[in-house]
Structures are given as C-alpha cells and as structure tokens.
C-alpha atoms as a PDB file:
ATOM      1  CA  UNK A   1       0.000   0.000   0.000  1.00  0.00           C
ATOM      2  CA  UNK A   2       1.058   3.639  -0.619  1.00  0.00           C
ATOM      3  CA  UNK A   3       0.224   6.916  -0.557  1.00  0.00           C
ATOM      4  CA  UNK A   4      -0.100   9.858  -2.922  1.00  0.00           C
ATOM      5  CA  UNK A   5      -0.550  13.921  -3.086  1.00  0.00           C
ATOM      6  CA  UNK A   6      -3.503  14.841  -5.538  1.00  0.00           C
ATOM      7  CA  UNK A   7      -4.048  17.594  -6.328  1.00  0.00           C
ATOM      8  CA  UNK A   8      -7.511  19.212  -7.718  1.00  0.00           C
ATOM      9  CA  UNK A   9      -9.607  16.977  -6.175  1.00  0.00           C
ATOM     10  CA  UNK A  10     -12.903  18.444  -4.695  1.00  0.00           C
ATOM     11  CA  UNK A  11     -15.936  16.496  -5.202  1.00  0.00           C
ATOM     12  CA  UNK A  12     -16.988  12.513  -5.384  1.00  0.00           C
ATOM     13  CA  UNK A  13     -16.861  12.818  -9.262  1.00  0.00           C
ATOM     14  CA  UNK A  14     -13.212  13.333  -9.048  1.00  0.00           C
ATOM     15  CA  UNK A  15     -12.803  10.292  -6.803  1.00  0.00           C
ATOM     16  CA  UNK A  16     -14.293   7.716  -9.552  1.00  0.00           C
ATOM     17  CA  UNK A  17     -12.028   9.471 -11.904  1.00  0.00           C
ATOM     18  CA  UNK A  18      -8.899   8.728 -10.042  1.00  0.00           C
ATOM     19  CA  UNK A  19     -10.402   4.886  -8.889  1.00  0.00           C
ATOM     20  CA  UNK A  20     -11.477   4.204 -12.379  1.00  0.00           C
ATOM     21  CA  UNK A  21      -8.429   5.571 -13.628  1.00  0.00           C
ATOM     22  CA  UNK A  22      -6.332   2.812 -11.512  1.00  0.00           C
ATOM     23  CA  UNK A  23      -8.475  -0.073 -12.016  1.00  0.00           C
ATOM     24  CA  UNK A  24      -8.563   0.420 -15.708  1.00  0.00           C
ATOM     25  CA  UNK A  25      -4.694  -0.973 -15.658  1.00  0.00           C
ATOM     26  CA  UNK A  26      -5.529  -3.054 -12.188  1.00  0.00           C
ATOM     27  CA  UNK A  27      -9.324  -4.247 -11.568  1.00  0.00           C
ATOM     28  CA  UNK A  28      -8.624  -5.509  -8.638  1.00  0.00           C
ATOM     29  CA  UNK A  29      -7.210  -2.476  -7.108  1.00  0.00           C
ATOM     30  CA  UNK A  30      -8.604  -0.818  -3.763  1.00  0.00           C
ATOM     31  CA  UNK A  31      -8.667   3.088  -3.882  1.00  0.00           C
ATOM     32  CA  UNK A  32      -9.083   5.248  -1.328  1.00  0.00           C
ATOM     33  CA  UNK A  33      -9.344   8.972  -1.410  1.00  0.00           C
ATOM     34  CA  UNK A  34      -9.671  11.736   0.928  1.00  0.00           C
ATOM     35  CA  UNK A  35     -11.129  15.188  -0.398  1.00  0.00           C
ATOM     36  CA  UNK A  36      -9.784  17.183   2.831  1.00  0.00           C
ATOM     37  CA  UNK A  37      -6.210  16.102   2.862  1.00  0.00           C
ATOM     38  CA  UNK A  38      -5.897  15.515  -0.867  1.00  0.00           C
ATOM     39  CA  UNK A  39      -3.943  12.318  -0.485  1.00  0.00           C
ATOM     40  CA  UNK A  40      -4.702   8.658  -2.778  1.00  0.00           C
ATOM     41  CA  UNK A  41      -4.159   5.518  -0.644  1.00  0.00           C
ATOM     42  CA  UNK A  42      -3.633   2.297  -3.350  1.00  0.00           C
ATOM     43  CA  UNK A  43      -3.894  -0.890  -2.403  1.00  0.00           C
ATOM     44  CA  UNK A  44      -2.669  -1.885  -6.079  1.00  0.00           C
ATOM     45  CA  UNK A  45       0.008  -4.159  -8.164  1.00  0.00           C
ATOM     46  CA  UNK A  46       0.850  -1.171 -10.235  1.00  0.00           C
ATOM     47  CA  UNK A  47       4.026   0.103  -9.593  1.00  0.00           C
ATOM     48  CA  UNK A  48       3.746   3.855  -7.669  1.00  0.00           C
ATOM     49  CA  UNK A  49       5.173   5.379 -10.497  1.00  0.00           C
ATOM     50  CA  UNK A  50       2.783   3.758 -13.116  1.00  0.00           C
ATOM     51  CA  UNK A  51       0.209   4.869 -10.545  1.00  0.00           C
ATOM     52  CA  UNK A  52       1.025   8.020 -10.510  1.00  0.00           C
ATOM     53  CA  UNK A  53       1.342   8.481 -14.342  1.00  0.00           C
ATOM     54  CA  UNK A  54      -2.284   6.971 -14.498  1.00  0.00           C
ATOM     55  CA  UNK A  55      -4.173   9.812 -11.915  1.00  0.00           C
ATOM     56  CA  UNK A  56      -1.960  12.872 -13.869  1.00  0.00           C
ATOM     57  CA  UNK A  57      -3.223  11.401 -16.942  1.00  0.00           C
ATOM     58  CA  UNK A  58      -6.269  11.530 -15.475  1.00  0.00           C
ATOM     59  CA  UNK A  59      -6.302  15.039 -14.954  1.00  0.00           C
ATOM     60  CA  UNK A  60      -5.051  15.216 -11.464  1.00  0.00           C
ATOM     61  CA  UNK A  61      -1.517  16.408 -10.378  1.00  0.00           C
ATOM     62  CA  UNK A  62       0.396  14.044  -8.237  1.00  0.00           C
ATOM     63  CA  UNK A  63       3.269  14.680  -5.772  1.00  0.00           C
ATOM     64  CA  UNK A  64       4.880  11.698  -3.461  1.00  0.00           C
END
C-alpha cells in the first residue's frame, strides 16, 4: 500500500475518476481517497510510479 498527493480533487466525481483511472490498468485495485487532505491511498500491483502516471493522466496532479 502507498500513498499519494492529488491535487484538484474536490468532489466525489473526481474520486471515480482517479479509482477508475487505476483499475482500468488493475481491476482488482482498492482506492481510497480523501477530499480534505488531498492524499490517494492504493492498495494496487501497479508500480507507484505507473500509478502516478495513471491519476496525472487523469487530470489530477500528483506529488509523493
């Protein structure tokens, strides 16, 4: 498990986009986000960096 800094994120709409942008590449991933402290915990066989690559893609900056 790890954590991220995402940026941007302020509703529940940009939640699925960051979970759906994860399990696209890992299904079985478990996302977890929290609006107030902007920070992604993955529960995920991606690698962080491929993680990380995924969310910016995505739309949402990400800082470790």
């Amino acid at each position: 498990m790890f954590t991220l800094k995402v940026s941007g994120m302020t509703c529940g709409g940009c939640i699925n986009a960051v979970t759906r942008a994860i399990q696209a590449q890992d299904p079985q991933a478990k996302v977890q986000a929290d609006l107030a402290t902007q920070v992604v915990s993955l529960e995920t066989s991606l690698s962080l960096d491929l993680a990380a690559e995924l969310i910016t893609d995505a739309g949402f900056p990400v800082s470790q």
